[in-house]
Protein backbone atom coordinates (compact mmCIF):
# COMPACT_ATOMS: atom_id res chain seq x y z
CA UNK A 1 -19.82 -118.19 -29.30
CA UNK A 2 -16.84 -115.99 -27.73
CA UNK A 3 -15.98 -113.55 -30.23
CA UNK A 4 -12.19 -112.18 -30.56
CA UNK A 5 -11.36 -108.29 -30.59
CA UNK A 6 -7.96 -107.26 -30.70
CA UNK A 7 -6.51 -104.35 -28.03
CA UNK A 8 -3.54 -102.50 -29.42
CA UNK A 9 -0.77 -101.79 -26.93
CA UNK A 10 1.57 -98.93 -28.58
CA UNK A 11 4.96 -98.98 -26.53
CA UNK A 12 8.47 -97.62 -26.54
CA UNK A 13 8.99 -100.79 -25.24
CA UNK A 14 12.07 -99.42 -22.75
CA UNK A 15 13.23 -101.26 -19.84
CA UNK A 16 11.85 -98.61 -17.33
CA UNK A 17 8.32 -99.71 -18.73
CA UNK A 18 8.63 -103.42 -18.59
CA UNK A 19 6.87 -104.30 -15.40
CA UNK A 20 3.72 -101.98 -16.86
CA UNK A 21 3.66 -103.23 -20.03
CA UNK A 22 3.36 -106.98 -18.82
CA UNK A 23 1.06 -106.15 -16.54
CA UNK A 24 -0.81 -104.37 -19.33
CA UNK A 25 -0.96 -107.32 -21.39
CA UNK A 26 -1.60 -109.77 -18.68
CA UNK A 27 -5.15 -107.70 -18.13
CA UNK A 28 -5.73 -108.11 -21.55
CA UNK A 29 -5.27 -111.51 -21.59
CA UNK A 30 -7.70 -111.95 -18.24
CA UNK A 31 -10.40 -110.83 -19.92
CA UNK A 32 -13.70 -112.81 -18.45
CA UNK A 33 -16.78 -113.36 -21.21
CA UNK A 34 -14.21 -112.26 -24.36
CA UNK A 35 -11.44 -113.43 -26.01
CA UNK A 36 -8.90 -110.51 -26.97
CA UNK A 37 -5.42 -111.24 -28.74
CA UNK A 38 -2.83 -108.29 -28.00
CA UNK A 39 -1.03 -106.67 -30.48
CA UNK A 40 1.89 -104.72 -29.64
CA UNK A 41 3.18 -101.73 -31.75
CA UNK A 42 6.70 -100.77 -30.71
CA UNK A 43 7.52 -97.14 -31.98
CA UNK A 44 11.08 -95.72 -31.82
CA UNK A 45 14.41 -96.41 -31.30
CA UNK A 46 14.54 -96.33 -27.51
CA UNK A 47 13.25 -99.94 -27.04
CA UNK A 48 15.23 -102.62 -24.94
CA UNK A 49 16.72 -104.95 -26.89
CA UNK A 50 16.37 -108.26 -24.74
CA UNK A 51 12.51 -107.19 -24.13
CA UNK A 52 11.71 -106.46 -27.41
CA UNK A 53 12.85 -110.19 -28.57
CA UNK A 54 11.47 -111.48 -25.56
CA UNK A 55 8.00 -110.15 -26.65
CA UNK A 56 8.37 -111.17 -30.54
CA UNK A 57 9.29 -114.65 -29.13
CA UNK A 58 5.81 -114.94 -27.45
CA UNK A 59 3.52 -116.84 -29.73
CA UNK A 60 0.56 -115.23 -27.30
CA UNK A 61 0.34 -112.07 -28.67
CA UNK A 62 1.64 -110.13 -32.44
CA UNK A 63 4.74 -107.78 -32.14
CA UNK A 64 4.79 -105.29 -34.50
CA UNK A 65 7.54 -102.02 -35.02
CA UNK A 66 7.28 -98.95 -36.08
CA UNK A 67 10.47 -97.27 -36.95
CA UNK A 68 8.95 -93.67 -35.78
CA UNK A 69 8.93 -92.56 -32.23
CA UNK A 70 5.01 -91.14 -32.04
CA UNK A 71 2.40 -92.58 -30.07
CA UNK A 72 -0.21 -90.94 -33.01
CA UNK A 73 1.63 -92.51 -35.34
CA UNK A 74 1.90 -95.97 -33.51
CA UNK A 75 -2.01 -95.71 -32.69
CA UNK A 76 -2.52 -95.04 -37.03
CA UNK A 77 -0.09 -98.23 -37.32
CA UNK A 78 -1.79 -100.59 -35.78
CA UNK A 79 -5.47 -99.60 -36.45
CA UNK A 80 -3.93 -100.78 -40.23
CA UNK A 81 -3.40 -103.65 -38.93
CA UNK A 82 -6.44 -104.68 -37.93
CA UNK A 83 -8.40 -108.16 -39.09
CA UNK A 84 -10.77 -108.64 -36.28
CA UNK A 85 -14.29 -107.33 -35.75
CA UNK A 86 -13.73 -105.18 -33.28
CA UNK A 87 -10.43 -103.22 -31.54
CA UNK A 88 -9.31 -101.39 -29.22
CA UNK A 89 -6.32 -99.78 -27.60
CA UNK A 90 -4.49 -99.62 -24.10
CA UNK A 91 -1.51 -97.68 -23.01
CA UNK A 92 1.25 -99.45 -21.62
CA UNK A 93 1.08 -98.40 -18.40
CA UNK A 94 -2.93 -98.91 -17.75
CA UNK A 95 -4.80 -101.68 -17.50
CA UNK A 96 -8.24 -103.06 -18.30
CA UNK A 97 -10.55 -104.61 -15.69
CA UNK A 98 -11.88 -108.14 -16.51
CA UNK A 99 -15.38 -107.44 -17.61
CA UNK A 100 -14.33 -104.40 -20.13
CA UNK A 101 -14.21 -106.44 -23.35
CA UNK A 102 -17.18 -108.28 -22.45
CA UNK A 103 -19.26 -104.97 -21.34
CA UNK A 104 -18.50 -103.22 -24.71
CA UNK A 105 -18.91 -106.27 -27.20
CA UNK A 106 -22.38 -107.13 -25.48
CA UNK A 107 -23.68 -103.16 -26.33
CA UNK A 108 -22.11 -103.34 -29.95
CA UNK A 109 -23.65 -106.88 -30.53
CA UNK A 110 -27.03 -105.88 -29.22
CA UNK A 111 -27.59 -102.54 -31.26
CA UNK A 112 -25.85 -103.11 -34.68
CA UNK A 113 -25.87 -99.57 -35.36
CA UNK A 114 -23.48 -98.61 -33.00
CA UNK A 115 -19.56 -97.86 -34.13
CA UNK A 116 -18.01 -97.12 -30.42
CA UNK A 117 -18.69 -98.41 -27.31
CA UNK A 118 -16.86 -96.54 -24.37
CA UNK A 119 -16.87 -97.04 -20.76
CA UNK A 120 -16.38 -95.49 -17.81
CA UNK A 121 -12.98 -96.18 -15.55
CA UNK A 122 -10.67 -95.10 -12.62
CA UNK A 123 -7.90 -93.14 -12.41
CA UNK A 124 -5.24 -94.63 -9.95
CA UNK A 125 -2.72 -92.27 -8.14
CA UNK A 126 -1.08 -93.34 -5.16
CA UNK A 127 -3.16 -96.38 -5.04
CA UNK A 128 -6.33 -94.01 -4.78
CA UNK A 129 -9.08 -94.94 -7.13
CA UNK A 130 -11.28 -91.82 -8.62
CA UNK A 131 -13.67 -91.98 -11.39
CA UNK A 132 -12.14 -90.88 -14.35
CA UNK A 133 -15.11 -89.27 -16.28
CA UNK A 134 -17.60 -87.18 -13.97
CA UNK A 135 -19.79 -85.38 -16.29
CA UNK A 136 -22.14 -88.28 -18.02
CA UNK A 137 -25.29 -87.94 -17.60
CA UNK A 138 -26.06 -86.41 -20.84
CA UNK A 139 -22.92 -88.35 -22.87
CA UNK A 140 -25.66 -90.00 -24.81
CA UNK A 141 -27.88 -87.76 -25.53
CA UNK A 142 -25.60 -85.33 -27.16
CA UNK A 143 -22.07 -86.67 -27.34
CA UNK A 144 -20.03 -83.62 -29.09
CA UNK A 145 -21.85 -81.18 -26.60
CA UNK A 146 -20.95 -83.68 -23.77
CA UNK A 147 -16.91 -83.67 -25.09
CA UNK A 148 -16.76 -79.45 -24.64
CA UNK A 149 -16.97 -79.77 -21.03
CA UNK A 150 -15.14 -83.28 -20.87
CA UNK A 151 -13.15 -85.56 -22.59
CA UNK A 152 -15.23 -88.88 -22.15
CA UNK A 153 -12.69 -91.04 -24.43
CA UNK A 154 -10.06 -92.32 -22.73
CA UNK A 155 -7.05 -94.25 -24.32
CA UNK A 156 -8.46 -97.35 -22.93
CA UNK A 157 -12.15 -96.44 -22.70
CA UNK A 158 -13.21 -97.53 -26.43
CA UNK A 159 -14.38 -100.63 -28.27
CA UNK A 160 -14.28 -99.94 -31.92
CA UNK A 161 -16.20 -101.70 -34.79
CA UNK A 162 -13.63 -102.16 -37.54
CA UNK A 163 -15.93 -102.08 -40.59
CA UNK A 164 -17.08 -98.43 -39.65
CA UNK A 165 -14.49 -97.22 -37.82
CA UNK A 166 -11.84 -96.75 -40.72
CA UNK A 167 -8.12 -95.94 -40.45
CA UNK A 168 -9.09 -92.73 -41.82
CA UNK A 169 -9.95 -91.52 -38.44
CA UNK A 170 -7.06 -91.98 -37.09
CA UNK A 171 -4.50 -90.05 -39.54
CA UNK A 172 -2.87 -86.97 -38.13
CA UNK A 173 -3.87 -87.22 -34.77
CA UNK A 174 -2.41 -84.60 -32.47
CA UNK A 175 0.41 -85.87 -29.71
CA UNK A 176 -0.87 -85.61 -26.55
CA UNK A 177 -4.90 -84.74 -27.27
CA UNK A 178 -5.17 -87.47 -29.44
CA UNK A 179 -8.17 -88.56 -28.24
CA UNK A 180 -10.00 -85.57 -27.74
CA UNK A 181 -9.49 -85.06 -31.45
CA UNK A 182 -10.71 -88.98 -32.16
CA UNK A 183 -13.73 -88.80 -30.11
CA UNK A 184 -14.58 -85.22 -31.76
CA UNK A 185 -13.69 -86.97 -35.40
CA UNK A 186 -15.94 -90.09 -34.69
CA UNK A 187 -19.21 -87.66 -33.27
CA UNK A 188 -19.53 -86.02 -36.65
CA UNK A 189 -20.87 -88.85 -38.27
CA UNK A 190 -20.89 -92.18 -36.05
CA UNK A 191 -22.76 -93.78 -33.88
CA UNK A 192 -21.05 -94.00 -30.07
CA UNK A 193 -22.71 -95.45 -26.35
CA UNK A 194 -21.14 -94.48 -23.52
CA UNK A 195 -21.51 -96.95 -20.35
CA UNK A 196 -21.26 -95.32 -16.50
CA UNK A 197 -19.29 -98.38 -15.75
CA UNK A 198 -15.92 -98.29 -14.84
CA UNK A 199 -13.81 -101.07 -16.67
CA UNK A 200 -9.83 -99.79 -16.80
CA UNK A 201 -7.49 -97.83 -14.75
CA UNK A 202 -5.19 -95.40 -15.97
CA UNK A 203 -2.41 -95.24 -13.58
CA UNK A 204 -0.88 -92.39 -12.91
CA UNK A 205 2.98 -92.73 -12.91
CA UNK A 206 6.26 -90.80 -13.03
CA UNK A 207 7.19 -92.76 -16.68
CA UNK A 208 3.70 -91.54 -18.04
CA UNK A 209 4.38 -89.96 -21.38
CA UNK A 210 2.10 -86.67 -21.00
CA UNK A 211 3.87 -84.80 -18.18
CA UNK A 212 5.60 -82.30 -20.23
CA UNK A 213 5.25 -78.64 -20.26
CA UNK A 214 4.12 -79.01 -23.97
CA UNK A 215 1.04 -80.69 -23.17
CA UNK A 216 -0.41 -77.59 -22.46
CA UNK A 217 0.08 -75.92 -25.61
CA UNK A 218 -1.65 -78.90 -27.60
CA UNK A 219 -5.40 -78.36 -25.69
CA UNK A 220 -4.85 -74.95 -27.80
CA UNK A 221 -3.84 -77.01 -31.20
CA UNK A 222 -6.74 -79.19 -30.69
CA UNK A 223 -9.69 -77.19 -30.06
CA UNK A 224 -9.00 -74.77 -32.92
CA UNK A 225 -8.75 -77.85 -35.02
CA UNK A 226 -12.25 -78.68 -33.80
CA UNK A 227 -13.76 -74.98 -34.15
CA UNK A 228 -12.22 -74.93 -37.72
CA UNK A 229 -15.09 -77.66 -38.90
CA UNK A 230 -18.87 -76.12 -39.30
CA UNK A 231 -20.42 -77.25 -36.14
CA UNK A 232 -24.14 -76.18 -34.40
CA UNK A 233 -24.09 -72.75 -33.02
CA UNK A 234 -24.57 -74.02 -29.47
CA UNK A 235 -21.58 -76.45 -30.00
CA UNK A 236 -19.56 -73.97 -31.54
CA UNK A 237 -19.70 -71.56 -28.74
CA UNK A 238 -19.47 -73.97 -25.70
CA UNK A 239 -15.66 -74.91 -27.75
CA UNK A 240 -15.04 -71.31 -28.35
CA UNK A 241 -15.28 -70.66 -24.53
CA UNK A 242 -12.97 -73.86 -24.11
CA UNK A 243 -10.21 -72.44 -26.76
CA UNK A 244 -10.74 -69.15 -24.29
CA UNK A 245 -10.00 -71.05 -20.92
CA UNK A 246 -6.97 -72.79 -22.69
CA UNK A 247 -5.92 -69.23 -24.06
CA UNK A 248 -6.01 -68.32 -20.68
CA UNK A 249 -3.97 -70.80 -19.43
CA UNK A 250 -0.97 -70.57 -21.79
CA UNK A 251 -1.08 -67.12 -20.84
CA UNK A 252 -0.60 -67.43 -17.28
CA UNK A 253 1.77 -70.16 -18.12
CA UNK A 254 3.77 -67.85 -20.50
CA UNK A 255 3.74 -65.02 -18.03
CA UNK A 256 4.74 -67.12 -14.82
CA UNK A 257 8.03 -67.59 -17.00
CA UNK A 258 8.17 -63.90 -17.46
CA UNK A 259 7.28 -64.09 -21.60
CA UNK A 260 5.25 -61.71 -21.54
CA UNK A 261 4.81 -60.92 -25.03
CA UNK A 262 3.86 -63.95 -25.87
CA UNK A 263 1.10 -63.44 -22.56
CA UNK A 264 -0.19 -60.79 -24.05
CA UNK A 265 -0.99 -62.51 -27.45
CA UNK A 266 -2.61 -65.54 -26.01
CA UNK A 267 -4.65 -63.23 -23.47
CA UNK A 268 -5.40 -60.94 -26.47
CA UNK A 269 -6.97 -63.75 -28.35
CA UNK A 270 -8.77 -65.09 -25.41
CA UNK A 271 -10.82 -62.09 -24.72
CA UNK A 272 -12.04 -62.30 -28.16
CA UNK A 273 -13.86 -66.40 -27.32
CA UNK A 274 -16.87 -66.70 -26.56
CA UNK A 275 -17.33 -65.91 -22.48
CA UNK A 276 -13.64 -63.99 -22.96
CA UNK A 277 -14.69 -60.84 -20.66
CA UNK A 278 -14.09 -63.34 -17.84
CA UNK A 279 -10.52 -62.92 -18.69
CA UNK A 280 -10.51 -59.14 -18.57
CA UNK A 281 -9.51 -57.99 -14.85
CA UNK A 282 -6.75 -60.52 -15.19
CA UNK A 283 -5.38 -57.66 -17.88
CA UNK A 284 -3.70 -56.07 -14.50
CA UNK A 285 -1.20 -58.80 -14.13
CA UNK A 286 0.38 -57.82 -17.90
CA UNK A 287 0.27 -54.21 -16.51
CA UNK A 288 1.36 -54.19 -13.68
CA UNK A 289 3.47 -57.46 -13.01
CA UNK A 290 5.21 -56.04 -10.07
CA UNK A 291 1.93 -55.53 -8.18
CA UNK A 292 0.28 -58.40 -9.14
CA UNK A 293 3.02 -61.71 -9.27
């Protein structure tokens, strides 16, 4: 028997996007070994009318709208939404290869104590294919560990098991690290595989909704989120040295743009992470910024 999971596509739905989007959900729908029915969350305002109708009128796949523009929010959505065994999600510009369903169903129907199964993928830039998560070898054997030196859950890496997996995990995500924040959420107290075999591509375009200069800020958000939970002493310092390197960076960011108040705060609070000495001799750049550009 072919089972049935169902891979949400959250989308602004804009013109700019169509050709993605229908490519998105034509991978879906290409699936080999698994049946998977698409369900489409369209957040915001800034959809196009004629596509949006176009896509309701489809009897192939469930339209649904959400009158607030947030790809968190849209993700929260349609996880309600959910009837099927199993789910998953895909952004509208990516694309899943035609065993992915079928690799992550067979590893959640085989051990029945799994939640999540995730897989490895590509990312695509300029038609170049790289392997999206490097660091694996020891994803399994200690998952949160694993996620302070990499994310491993990609937008369109996961197979979820509804019954475990509840909405609840899914409510205030952060924009932009929202699944950092998941796959830290689900470690605590779930059950997650991860397969080194790449099933999706997530394409690297100009329309792609995280190149903004405020994704840099949110690494920040996220990771003191994460430290704020009790955690292992060996997990909690490998993430304090993480909130340190992302310190670091809004620093240099905030002093390239000559804020350098604000550099000195985020370098101030840096040195104070686990590993923050690292950051000291860079203290000559807030000194002496005409010497050191």
């Amino acid at each position: 028997m072919i089972e049935t999971v169902t891979v949400i596509i959250p989308t602004t739905c804009e013109k700019r996007r169509e050709a993605q989007l229908l490519r998105a959900i034509d991978s879906i729908q290409r699936q080999k070994g698994a049946s998977a029915q698409v369900m489409l969350v369209v957040n915001g305002d800034r959809f196009d009318p004629a596509l949006y109708q176009q896509l309701r009128n489809r009897s192939d796949i469930i339209t649904e709208y959400l009158p607030i523009g947030s790809l968190p929010k849209a993700l929260e959505y349609g996880r309600s939404k959910i009837v099927t065994d199993y789910f998953g999600f895909l952004d509208d510009d990516d694309e899943l290869l035609e065993t992915a369903v079928a690799t992550r169903l067979q590893a959640l129907n085989k051990d029945p104590s799994l939640d999540v199964a995730v897989t490895n993928g590509y990312n695509v830039r300029n038609d170049q294919r790289e392997i999206r998560v490097k660091y694996c070898d020891n994803i399994n054997a200690n998952p949160m560990l694993a996620l302070t030196r990499e994310n491993w859950l990609a937008s369109c890496g996961g197979l979820f098991r509804t019954r475990t997996v509840t909405p609840d995990y899914f409510r205030d995500l952060m924009k932009y690290y929202e699944w950092t924040l998941l796959a830290f959420r689900i470690t605590r107290d779930r059950k997650v595989t991860f397969i080194n075999e790449p099933t999706y591509a997530v394409n690297d375009t100009p329309n792609s909704l995280s190149k903004t200069a405020e994704f840099i800020y949110t690494d920040e958000k996220v990771v003191s989120e994460m430290l704020s939970h009790p955690l292992p002493e060996a997990i909690k310092k490998e993430f304090s040295k993480k909130l340190g390197r992302s310190l670091h960076a809004i620093s240099c960011y905030e002093r390239s743009n000559g804020h350098y108040r604000s550099a000195w705060r985020y370098h101030l609070r840096s040195l104070m992470c686990a590993g923050g000495l690292v950051y000291l001799l860079y203290t000559r750049k807030l000194i002496l910024p005409q010497l050191y550009p």
